[in-house]
N, C-alpha and C. Protein backbone atom coordinates (compact mmCIF):
# COMPACT_ATOMS: atom_id res chain seq x y z
N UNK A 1 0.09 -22.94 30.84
CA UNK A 1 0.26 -23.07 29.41
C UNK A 1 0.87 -21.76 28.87
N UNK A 2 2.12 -21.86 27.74
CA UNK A 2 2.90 -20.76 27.18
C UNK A 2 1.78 -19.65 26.85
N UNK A 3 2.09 -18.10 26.94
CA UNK A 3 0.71 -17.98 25.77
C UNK A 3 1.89 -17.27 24.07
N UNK A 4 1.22 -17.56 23.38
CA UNK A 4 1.74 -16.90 21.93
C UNK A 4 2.09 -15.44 21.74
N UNK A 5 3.18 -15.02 21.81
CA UNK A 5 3.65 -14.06 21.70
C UNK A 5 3.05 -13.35 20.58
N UNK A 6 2.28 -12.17 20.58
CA UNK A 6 1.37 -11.77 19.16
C UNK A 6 2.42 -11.09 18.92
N UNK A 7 1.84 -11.06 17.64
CA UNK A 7 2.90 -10.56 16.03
C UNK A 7 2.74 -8.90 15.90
N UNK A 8 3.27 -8.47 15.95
CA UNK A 8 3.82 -6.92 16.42
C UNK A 8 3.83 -6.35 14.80
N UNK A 9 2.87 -5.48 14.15
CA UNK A 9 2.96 -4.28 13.19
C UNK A 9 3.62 -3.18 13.52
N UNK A 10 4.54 -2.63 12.53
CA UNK A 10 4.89 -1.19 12.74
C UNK A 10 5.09 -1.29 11.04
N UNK A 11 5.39 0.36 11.25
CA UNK A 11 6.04 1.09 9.94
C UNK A 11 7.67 0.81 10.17
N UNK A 12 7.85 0.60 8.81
CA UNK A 12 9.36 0.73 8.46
C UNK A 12 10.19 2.13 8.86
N UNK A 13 11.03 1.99 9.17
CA UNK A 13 12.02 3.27 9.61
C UNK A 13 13.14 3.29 9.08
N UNK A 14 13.97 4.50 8.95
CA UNK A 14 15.11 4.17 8.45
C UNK A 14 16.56 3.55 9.19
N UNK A 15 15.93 2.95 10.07
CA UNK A 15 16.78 2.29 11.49
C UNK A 15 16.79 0.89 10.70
N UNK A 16 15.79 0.42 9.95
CA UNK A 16 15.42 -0.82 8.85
C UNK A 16 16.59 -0.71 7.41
N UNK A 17 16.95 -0.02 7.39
CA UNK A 17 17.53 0.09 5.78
C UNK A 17 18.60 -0.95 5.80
N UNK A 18 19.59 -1.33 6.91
CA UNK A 18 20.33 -1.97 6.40
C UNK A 18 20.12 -3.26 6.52
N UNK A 19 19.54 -3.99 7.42
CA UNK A 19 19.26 -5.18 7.45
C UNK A 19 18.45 -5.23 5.85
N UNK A 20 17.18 -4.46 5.01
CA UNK A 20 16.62 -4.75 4.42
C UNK A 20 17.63 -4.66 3.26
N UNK A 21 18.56 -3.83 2.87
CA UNK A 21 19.61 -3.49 1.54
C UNK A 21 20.01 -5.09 1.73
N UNK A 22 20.78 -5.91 3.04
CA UNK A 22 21.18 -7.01 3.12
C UNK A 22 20.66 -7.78 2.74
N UNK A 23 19.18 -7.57 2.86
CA UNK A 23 18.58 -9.07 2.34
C UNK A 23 18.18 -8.58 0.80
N UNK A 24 17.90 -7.59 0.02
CA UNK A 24 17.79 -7.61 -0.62
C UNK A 24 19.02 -7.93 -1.59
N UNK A 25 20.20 -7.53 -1.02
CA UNK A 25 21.14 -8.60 -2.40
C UNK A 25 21.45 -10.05 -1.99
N UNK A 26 21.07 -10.57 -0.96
CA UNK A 26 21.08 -12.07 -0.57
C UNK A 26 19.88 -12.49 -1.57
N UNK A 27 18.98 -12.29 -1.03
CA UNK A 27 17.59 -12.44 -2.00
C UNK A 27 16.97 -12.47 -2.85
N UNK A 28 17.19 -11.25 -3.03
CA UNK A 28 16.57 -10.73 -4.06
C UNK A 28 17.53 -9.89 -5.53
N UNK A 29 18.92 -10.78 -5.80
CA UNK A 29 19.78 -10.10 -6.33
C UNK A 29 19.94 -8.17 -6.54
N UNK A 30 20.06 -8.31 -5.38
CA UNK A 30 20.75 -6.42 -5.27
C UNK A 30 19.31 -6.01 -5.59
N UNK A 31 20.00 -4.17 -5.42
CA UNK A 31 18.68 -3.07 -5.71
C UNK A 31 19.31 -2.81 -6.89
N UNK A 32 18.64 -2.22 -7.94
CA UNK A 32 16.78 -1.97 -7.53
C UNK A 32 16.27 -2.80 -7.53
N UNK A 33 15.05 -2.80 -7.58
CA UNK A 33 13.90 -4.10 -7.96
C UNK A 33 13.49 -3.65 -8.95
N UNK A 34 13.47 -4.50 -10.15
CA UNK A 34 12.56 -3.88 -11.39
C UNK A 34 11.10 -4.89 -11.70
N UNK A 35 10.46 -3.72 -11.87
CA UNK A 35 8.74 -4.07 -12.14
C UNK A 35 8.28 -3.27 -13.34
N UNK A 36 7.73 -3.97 -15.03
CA UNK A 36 7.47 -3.53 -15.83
C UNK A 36 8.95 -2.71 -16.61
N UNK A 37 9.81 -2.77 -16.28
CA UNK A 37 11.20 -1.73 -16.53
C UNK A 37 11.55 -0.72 -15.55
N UNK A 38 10.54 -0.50 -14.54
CA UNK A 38 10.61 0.60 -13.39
C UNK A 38 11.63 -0.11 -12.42
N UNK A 39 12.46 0.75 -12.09
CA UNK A 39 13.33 0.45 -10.49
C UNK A 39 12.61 0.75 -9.49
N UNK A 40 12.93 0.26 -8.90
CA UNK A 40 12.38 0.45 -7.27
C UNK A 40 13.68 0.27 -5.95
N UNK A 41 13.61 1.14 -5.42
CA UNK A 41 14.39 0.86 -3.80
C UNK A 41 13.81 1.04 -2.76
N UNK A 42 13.11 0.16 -2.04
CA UNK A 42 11.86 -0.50 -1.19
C UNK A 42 12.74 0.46 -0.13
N UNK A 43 13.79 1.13 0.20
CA UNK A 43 14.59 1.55 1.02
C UNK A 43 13.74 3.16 1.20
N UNK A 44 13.51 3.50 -0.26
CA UNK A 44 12.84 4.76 0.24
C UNK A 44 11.00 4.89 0.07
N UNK A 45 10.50 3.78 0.21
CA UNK A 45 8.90 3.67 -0.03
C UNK A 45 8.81 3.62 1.47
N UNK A 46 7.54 3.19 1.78
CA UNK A 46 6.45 3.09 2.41
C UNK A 46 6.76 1.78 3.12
N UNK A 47 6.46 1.45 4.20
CA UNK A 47 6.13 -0.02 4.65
C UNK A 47 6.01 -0.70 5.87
N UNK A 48 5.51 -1.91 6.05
CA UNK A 48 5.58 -2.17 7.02
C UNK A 48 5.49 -3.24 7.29
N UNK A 49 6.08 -3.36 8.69
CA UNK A 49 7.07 -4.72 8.96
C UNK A 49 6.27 -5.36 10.65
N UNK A 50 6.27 -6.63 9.96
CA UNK A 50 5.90 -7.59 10.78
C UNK A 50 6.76 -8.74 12.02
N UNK A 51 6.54 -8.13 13.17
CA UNK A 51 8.15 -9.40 14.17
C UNK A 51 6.76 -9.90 15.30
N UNK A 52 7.66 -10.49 15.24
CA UNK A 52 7.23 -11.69 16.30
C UNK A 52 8.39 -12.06 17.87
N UNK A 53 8.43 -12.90 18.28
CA UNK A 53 9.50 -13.41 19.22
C UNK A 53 10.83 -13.35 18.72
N UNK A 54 10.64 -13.97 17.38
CA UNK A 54 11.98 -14.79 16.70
C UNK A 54 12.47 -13.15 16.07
N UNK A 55 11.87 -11.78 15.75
CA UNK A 55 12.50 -11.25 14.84
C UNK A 55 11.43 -10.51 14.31
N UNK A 56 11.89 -10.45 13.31
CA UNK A 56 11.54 -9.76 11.90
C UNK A 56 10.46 -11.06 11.05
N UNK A 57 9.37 -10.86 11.20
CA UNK A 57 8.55 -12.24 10.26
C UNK A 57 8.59 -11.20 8.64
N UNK A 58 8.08 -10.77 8.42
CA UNK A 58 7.83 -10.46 7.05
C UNK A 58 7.64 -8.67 7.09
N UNK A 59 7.56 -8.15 5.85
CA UNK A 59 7.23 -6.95 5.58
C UNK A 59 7.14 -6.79 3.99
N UNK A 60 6.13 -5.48 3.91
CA UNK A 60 5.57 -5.16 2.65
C UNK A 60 5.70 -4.13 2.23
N UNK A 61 6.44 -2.96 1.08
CA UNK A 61 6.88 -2.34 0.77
C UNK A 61 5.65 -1.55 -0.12
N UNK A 62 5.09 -0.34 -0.59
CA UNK A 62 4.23 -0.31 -1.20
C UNK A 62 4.79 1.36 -1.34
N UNK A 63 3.58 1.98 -2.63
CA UNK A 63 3.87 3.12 -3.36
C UNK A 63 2.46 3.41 -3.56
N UNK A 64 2.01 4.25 -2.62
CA UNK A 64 0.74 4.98 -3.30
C UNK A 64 0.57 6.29 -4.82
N UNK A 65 -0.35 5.86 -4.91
CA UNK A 65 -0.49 6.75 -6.77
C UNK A 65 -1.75 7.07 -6.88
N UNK A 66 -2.40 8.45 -6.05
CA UNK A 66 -3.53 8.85 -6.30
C UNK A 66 -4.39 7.89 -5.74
N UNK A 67 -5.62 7.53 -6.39
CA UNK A 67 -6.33 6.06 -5.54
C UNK A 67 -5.58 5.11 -5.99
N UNK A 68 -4.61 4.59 -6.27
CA UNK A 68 -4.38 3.28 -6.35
C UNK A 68 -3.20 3.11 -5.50
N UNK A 69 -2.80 1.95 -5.28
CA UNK A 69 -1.46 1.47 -4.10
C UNK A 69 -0.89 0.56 -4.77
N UNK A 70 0.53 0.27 -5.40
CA UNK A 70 1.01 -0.45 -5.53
C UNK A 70 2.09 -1.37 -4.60
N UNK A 71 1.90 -2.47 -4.31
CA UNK A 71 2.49 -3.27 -3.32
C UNK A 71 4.20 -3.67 -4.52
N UNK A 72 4.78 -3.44 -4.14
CA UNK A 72 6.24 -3.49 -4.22
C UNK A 72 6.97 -4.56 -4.35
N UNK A 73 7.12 -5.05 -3.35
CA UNK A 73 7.82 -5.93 -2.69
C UNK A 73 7.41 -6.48 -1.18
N UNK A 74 6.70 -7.59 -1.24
CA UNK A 74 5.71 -8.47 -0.18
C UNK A 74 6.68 -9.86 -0.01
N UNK A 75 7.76 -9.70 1.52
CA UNK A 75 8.12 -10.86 1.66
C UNK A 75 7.62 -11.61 3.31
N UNK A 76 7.45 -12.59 3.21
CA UNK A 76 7.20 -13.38 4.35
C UNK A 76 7.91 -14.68 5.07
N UNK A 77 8.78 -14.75 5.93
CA UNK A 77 9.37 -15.57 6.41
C UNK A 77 9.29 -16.79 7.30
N UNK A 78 8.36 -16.86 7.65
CA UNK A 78 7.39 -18.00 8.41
C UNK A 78 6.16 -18.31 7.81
N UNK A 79 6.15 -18.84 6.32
CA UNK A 79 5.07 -19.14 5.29
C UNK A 79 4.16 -20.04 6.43
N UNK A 80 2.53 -19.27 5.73
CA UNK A 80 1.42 -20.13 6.22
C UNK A 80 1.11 -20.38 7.68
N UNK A 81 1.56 -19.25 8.28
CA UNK A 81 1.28 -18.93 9.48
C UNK A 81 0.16 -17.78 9.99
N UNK A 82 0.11 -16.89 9.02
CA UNK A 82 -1.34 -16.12 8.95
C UNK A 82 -0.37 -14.45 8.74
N UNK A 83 1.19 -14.76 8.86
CA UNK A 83 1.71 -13.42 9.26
C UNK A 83 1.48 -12.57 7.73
N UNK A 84 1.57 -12.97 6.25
CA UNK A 84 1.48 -12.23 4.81
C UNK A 84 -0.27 -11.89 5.10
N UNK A 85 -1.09 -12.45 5.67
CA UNK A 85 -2.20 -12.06 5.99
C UNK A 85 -2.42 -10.87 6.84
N UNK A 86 -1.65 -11.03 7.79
CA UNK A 86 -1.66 -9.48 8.45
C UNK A 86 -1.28 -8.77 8.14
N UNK A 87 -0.35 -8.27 7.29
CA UNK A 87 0.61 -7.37 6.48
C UNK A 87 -0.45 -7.54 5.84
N UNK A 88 -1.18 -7.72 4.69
CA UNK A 88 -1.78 -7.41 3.51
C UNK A 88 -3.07 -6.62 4.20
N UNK A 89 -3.76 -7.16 5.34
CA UNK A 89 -5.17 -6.84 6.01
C UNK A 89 -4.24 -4.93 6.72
N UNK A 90 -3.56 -5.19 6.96
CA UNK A 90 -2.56 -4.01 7.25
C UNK A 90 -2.60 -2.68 5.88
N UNK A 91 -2.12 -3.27 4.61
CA UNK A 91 -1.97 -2.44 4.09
C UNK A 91 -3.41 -2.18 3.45
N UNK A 92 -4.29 -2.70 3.48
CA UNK A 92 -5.66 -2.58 2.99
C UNK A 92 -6.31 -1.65 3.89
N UNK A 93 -6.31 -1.57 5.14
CA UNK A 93 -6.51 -0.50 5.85
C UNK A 93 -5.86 0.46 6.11
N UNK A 94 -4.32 0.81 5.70
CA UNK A 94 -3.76 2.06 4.97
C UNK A 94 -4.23 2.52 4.02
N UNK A 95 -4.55 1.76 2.90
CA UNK A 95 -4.80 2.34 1.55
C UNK A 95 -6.34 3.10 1.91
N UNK A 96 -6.93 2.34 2.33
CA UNK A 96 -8.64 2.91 2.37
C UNK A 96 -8.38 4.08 3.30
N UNK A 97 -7.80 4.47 4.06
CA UNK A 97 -7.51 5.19 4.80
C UNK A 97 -6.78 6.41 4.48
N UNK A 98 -6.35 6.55 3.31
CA UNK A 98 -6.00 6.95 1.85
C UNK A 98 -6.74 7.38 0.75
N UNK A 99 -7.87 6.74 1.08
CA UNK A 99 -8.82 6.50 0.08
C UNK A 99 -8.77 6.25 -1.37
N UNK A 100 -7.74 5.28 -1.44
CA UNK A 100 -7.40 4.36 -2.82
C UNK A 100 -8.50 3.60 -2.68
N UNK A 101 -8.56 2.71 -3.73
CA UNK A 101 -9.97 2.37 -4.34
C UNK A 101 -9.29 1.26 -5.01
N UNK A 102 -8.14 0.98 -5.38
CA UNK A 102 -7.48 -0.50 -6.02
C UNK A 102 -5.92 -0.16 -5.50
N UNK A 103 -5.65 -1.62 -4.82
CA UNK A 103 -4.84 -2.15 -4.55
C UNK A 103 -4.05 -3.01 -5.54
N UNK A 104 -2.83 -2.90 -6.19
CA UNK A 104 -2.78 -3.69 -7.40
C UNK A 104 -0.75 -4.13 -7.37
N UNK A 105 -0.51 -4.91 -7.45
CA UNK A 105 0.65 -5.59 -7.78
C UNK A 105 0.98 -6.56 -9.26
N UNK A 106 2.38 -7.11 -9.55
CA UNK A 106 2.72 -7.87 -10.45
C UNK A 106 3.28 -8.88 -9.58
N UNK A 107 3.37 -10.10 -10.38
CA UNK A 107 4.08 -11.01 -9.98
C UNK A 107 4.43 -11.64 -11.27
N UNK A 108 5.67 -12.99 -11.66
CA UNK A 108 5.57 -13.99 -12.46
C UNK A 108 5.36 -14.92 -12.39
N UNK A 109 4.84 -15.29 -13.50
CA UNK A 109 4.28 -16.75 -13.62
C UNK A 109 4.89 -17.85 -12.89
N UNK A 110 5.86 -17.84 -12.58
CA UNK A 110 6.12 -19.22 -11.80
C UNK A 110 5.75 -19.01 -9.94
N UNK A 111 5.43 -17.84 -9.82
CA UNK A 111 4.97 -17.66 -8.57
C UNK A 111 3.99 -18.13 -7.95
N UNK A 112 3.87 -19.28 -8.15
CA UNK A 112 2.37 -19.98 -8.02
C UNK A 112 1.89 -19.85 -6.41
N UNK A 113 2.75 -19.98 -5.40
CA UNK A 113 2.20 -19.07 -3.94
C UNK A 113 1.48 -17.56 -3.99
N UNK A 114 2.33 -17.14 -4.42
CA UNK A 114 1.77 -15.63 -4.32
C UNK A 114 0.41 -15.68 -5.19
N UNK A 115 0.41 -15.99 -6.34
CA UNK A 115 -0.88 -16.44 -6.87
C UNK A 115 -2.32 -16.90 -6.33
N UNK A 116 -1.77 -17.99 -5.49
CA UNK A 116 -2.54 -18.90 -4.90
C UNK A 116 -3.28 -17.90 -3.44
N UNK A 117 -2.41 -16.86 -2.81
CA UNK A 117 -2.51 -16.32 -1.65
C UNK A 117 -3.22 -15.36 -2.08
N UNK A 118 -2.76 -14.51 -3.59
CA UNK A 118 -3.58 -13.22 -3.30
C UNK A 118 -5.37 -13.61 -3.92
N UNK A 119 -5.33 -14.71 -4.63
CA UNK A 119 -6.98 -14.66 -5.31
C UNK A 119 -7.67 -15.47 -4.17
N UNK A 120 -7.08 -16.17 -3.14
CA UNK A 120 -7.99 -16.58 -2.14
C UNK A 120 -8.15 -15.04 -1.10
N UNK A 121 -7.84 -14.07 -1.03
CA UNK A 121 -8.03 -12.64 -0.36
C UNK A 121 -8.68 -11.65 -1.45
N UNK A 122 -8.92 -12.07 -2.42
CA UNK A 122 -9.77 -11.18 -2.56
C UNK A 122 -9.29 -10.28 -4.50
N UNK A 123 -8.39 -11.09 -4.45
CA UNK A 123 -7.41 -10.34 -5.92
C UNK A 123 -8.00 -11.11 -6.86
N UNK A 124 -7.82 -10.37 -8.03
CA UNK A 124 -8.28 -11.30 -9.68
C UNK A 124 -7.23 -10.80 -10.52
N UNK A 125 -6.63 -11.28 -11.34
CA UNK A 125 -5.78 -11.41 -12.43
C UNK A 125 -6.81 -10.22 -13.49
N UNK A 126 -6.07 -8.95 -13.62
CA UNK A 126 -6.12 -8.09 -14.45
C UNK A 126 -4.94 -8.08 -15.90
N UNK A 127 -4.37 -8.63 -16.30
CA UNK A 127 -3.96 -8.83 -16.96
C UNK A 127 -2.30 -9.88 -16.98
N UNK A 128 -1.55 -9.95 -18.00
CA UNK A 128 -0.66 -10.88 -18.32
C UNK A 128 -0.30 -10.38 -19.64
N UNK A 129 1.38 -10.39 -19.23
CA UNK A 129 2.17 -9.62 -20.26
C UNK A 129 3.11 -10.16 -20.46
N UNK A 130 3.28 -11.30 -21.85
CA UNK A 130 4.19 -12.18 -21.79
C UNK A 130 4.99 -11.76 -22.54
N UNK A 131 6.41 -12.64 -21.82
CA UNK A 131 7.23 -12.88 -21.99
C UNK A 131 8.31 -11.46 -21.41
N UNK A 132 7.35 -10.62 -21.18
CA UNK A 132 7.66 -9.45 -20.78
C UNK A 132 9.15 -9.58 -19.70
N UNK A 133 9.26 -10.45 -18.97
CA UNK A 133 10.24 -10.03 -18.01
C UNK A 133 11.90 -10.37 -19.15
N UNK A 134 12.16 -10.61 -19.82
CA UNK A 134 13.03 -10.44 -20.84
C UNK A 134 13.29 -8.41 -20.98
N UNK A 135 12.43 -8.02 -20.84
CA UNK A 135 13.11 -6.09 -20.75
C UNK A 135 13.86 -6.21 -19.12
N UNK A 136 12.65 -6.56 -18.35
CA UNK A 136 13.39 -6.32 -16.91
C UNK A 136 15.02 -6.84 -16.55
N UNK A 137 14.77 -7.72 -17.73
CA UNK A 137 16.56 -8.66 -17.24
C UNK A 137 17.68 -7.97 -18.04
N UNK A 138 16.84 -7.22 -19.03
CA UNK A 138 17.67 -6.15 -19.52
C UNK A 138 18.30 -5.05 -18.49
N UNK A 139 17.89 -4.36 -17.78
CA UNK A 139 18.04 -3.52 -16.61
C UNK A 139 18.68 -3.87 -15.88
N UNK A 140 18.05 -5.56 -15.24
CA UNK A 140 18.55 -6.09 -14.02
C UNK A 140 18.89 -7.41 -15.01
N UNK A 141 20.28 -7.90 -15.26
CA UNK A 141 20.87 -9.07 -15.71
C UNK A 141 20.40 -10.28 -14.68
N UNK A 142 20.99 -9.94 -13.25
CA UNK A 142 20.33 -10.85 -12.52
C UNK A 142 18.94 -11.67 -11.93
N UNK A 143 17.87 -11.36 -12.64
CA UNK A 143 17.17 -11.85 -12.71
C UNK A 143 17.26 -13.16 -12.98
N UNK A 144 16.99 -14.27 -12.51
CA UNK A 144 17.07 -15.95 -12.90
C UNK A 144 15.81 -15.95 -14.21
N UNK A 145 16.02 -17.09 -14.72
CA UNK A 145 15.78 -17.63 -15.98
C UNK A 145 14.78 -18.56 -15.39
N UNK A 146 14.88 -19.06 -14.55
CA UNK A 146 13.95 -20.02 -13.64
C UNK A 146 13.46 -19.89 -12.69
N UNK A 147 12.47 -20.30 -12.24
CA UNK A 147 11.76 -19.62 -10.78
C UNK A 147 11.29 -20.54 -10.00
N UNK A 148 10.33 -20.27 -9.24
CA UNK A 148 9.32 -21.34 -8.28
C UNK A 148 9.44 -22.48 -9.28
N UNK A 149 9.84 -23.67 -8.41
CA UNK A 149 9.24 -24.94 -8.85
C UNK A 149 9.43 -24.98 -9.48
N UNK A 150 10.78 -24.81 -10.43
CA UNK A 150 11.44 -24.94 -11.51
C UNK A 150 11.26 -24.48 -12.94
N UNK A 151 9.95 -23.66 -12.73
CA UNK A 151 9.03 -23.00 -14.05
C UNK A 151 9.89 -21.77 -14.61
N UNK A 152 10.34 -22.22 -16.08
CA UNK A 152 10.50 -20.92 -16.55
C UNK A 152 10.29 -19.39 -16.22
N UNK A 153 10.79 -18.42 -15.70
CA UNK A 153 10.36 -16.86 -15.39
C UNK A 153 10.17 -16.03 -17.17
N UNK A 154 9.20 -16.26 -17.10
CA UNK A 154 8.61 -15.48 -18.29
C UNK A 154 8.04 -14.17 -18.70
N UNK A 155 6.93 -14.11 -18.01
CA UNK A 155 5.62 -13.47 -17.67
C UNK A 155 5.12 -12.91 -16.69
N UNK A 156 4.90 -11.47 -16.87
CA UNK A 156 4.51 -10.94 -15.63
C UNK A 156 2.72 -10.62 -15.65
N UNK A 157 2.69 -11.11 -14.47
CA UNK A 157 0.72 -11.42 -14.10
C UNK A 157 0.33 -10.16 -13.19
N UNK A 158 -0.43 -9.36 -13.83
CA UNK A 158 -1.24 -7.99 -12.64
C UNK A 158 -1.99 -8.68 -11.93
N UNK A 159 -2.64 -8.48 -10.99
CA UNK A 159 -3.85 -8.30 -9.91
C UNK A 159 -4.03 -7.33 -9.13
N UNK A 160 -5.14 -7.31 -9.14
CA UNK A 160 -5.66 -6.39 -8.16
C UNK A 160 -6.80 -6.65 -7.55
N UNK A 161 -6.79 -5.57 -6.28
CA UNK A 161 -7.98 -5.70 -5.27
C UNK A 161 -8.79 -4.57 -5.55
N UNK A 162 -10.24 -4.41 -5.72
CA UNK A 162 -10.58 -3.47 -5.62
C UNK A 162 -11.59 -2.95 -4.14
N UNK A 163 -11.61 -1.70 -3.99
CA UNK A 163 -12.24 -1.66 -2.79
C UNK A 163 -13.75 -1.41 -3.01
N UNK A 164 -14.94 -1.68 -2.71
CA UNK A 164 -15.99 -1.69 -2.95
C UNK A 164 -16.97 -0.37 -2.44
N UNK A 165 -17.76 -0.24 -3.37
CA UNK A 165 -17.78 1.39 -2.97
C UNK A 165 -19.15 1.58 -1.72
């Protein structure tokens, strides 16, 4: 019987930049990434990347700030396979290791996966700031008007994890 090739963690390197610049304007319309009006270029953060047999499965971009960690940019390419689970159980034992104390990201409202993934691990909705992504599209034009599942992109939703003392 085959056995399963396990899913291989590392840190991002800068041997990563161009495949990731690539997918980020396939993807994710070009750099920066804007969050709250902030840019971001996941090119010079933190991160780490998840392969398997096939590749490259997913990776998670993040920015530590004193105790807190902000997760960036969290993509996963073989949904519902357990691999955004290892990356997240990954960066949760960076951060504590760090000794951050909240783990915290945005997402929008039509993101109803990411939603759904981070409050079954352990996240709660700290706030919601509507209509808010109207500045970000100021910055970044390309931002879509529509999102997941056809839902308006409106609203940007916090969560966070906290670590328990």
């Amino acid at each position: 019987m085959p056995q399963n090739n396990p899913m291989k963690i590392r840190s991002f390197s800068p041997d990563d930049a161009t495949w990731l610049e690539e997918l980020m304007n396939r993807d994710w319309g070009g750099l920066p990434l804007v969050i709250r009006g902030k840019k971001y270029n996941p090119v010079v953060l933190d991160g780490v990347i998840a392969e398997n047999e096939n590749g490259i499965a997913g990776f998670l971009f993040y920015e530590m700030q004193g105790e807190n960690c902000e997760i960036i940019v969290f993509e996963v390419f073989d949904k519902f396979k357990g691999t955004g689970t290892i990356l997240l159980d990954e960066l949760k034992r960076i951060a504590k290791d760090n000794n951050c104390k909240r783990i915290y990201l945005m997402t929008t409202n039509d993101n109803l996966d990411a939603l759904r993934f981070y409050q079954k691990r352990g996240f709660h909705i700290c706030g919601i700031h509507m209509d808010s992504v109207k500045v970000s599209r100021k910055i970044k034009p390309l931002i879509g008007m529509t999102g997941d599942y056809g839902i308006p992109m409106r609203d940007e939703i916090d969560l966070e994890f906290l670590f328990s003392e």
